[in-house]
N, C-alpha and C. Protein backbone atom coordinates (compact mmCIF):
# COMPACT_ATOMS: atom_id res chain seq x y z
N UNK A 1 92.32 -19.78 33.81
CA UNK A 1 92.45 -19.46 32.40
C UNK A 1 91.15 -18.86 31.86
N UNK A 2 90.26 -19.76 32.32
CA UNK A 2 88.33 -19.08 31.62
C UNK A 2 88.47 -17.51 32.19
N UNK A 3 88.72 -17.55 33.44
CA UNK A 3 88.60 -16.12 34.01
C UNK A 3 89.78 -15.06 33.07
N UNK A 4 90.79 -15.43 32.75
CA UNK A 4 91.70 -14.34 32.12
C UNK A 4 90.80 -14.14 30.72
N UNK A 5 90.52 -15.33 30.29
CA UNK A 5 89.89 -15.25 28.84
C UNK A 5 88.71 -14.22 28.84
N UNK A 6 88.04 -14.25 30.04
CA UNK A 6 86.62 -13.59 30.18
C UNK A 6 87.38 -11.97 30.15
N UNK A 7 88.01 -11.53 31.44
CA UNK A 7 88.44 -10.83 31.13
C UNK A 7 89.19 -9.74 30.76
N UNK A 8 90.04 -10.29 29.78
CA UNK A 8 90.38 -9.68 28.88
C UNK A 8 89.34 -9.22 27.72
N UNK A 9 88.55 -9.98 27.29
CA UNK A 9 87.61 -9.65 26.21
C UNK A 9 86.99 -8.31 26.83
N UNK A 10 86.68 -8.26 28.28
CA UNK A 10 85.71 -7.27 28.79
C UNK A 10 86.95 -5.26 29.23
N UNK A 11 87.92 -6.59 29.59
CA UNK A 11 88.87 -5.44 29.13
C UNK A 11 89.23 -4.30 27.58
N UNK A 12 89.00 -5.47 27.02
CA UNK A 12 89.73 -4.82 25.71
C UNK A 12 88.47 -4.62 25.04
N UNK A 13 87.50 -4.69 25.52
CA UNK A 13 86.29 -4.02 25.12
C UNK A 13 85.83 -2.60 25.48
N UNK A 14 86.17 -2.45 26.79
CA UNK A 14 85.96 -1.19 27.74
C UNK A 14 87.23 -0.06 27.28
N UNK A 15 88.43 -0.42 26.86
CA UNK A 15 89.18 0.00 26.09
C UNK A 15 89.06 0.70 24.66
N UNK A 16 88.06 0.08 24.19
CA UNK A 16 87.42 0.37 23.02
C UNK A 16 86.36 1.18 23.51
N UNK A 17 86.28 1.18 23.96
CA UNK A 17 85.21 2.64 24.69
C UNK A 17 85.34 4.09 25.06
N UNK A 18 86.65 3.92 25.93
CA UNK A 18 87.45 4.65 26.47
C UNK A 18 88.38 5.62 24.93
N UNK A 19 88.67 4.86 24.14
CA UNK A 19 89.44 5.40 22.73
C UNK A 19 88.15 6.04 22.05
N UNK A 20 86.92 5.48 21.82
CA UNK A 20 86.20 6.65 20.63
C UNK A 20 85.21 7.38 21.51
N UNK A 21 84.62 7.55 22.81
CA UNK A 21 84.67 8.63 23.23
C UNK A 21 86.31 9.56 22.91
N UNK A 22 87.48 9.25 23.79
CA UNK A 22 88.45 10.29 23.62
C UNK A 22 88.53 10.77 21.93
N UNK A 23 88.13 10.06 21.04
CA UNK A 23 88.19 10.35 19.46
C UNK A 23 87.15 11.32 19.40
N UNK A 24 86.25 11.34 19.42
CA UNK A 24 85.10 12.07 19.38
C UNK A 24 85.01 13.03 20.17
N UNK A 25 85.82 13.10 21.54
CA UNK A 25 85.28 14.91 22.21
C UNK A 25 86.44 15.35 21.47
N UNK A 26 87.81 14.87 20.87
CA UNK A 26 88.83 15.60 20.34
C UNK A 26 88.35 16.54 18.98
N UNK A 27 87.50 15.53 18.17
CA UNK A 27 86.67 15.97 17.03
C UNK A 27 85.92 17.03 17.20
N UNK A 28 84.95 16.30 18.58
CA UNK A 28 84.07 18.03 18.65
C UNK A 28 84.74 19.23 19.22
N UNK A 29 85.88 18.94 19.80
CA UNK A 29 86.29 20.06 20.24
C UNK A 29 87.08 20.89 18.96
N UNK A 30 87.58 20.09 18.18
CA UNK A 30 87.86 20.69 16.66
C UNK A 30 87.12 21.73 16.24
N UNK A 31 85.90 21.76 16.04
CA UNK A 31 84.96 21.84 15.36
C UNK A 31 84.31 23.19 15.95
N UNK A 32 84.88 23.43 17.45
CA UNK A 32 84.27 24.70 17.87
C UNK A 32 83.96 24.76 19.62
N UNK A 33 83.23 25.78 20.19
CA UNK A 33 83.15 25.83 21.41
C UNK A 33 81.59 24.70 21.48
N UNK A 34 80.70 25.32 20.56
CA UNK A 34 79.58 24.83 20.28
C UNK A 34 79.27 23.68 20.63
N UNK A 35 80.08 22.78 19.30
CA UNK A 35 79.86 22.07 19.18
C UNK A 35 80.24 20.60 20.36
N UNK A 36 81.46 21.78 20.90
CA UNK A 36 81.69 20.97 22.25
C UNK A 36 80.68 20.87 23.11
N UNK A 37 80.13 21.88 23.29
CA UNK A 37 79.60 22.10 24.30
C UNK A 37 78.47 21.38 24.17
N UNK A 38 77.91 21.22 22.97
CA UNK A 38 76.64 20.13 22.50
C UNK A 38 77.28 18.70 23.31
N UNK A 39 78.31 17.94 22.53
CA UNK A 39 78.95 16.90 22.82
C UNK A 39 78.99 16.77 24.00
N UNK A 40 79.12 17.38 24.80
CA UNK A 40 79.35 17.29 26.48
C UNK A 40 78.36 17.05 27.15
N UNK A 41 77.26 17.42 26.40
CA UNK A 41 75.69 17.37 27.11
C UNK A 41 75.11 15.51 26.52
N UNK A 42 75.33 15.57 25.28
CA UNK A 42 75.25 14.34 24.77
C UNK A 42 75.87 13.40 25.49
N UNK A 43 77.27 13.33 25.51
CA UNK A 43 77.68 12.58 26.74
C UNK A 43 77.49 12.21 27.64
N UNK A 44 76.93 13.16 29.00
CA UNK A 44 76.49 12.85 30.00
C UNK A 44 75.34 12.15 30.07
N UNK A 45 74.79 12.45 28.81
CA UNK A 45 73.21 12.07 28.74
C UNK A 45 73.37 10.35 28.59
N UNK A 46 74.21 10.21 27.88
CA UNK A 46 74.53 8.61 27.21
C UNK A 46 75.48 8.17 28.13
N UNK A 47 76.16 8.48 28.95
CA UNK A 47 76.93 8.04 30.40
C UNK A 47 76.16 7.83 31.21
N UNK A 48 75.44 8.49 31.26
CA UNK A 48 73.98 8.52 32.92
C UNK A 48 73.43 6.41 32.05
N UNK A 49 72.50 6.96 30.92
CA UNK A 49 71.98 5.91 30.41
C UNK A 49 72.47 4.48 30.32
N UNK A 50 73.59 5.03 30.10
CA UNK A 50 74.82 3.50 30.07
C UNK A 50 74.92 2.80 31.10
N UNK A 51 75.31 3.52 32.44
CA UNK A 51 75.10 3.21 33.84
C UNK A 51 73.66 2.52 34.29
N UNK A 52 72.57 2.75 33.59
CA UNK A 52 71.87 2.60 34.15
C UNK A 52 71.55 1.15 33.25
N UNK A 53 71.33 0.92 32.38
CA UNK A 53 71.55 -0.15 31.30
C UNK A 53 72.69 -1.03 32.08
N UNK A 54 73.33 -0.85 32.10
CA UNK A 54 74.50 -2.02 33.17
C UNK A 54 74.04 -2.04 34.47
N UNK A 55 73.18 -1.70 35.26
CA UNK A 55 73.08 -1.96 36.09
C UNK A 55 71.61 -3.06 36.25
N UNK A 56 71.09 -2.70 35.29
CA UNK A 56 69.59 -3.22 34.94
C UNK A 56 70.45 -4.93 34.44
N UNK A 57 71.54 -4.56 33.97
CA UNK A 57 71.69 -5.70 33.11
C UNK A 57 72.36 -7.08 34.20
N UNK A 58 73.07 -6.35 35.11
CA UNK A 58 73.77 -7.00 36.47
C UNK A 58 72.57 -7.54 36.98
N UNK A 59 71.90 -7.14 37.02
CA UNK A 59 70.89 -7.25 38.04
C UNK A 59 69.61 -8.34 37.82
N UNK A 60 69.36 -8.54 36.53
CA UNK A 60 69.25 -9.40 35.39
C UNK A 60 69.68 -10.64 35.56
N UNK A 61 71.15 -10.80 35.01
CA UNK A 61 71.76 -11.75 35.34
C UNK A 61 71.93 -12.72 36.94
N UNK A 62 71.78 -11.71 38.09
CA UNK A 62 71.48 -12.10 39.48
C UNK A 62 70.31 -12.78 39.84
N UNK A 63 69.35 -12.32 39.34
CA UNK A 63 67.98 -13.14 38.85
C UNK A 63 67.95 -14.09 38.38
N UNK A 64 68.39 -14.00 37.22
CA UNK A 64 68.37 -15.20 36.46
C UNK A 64 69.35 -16.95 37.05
N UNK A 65 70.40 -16.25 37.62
CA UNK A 65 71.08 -17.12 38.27
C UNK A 65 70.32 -17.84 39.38
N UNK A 66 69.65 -16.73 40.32
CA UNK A 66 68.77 -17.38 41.05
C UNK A 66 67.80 -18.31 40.67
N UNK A 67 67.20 -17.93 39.35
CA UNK A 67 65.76 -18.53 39.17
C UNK A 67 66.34 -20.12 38.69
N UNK A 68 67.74 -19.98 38.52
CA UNK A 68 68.45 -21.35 37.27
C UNK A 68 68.91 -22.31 39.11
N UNK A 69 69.43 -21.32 40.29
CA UNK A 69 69.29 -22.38 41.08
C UNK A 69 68.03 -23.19 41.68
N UNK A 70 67.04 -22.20 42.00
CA UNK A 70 65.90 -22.40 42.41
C UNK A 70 65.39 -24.23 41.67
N UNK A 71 65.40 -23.69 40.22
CA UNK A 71 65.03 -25.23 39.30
C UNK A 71 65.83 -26.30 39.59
N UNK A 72 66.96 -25.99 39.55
CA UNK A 72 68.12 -27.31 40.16
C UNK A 72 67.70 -27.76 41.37
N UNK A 73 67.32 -26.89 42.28
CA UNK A 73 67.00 -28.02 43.61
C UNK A 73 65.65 -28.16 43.19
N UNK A 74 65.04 -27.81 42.50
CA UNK A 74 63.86 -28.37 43.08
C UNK A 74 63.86 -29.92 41.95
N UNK A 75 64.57 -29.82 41.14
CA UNK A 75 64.79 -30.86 40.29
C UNK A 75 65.69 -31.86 41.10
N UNK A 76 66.68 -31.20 42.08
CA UNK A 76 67.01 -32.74 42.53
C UNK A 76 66.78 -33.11 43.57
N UNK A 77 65.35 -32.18 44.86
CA UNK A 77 64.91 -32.91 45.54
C UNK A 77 63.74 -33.87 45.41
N UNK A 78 63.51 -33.60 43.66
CA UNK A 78 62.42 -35.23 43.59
C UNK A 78 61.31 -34.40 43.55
N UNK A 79 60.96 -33.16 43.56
CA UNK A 79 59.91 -32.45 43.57
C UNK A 79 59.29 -32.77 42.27
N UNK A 80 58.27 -33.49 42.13
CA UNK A 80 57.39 -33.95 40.73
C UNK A 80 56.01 -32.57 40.57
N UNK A 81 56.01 -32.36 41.56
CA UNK A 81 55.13 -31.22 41.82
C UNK A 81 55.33 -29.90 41.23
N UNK A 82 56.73 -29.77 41.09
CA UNK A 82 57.21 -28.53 40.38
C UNK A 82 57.28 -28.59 38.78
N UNK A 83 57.11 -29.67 37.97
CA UNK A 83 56.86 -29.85 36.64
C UNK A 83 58.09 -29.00 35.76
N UNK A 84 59.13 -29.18 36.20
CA UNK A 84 60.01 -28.41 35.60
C UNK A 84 60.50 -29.34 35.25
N UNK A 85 62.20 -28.89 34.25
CA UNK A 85 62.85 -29.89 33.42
C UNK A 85 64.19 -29.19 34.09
N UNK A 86 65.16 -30.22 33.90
CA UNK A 86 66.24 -29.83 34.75
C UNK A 86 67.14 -29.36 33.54
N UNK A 87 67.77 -28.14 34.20
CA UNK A 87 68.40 -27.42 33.26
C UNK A 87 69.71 -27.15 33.79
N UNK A 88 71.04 -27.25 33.29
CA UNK A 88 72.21 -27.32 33.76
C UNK A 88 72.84 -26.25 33.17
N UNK A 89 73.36 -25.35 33.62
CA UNK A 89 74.00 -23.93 32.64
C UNK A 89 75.16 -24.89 32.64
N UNK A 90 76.37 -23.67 31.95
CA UNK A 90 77.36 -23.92 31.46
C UNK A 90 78.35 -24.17 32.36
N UNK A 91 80.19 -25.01 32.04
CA UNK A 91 80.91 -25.12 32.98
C UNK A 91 81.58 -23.90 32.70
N UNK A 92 82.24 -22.97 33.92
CA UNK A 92 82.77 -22.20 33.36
C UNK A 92 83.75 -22.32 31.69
N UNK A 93 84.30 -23.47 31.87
CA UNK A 93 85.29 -23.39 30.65
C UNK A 93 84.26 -23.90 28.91
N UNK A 94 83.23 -24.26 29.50
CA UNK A 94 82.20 -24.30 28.25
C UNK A 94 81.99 -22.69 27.92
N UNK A 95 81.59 -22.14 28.93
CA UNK A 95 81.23 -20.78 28.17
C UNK A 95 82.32 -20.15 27.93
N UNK A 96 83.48 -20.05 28.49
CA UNK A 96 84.89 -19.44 28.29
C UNK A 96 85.06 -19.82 26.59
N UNK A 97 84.87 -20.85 26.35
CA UNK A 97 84.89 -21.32 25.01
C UNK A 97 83.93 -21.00 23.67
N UNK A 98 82.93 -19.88 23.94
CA UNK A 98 81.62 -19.82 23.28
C UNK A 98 82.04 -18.61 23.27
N UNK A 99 82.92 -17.99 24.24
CA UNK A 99 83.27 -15.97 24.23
C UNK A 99 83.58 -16.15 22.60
N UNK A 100 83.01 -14.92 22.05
CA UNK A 100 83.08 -14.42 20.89
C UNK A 100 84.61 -13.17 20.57
């Protein structure tokens, strides 16, 4: 269920993406060859960027997951040496429940 809940939100988000780009090259193409042709360059420019922003952001999160197991063991092999505080992320259905 957490997983449908997740996504769908990410679905019907990416959906919403997919609709005002298609709104907007329809507009600029209204508007002229020009102005398309501007839009098209803009696009790619903010498609390249986007890609790269999600990938930074994946990649992020992979880290971070790591660094959140790393503390757990060292918190529950008794390691006093590591001066950390034990930190427990979420159960999936806790954060399923926090989706906005």
């Amino acid at each position: 269920r957490s997983f449908a809940v997740t996504a769908g939100v990410m679905t019907l988000r990416n959906w919403g993406k997919v609709f005002c780009f298609a709104y907007l090259a329809r507009q600029a193409a209204l508007q002229g060859p020009t102005v398309a042709a501007s839009y098209s360059l803009v696009f790619q420019l903010g498609f390249a960027t986007s890609q790269v922003a999600e990938s930074l952001a994946t990649s992020t999160q992979v880290l971070l997951a790591q660094a959140l197991r790393a503390i757990n063991w060292r918190a529950a092999s008794g390691d006093e040496a590591a001066g950390v505080d034990v930190f427990e992320p979420l159960t999936p259905r806790e954060a399923a429940g926090r989706i906005v």
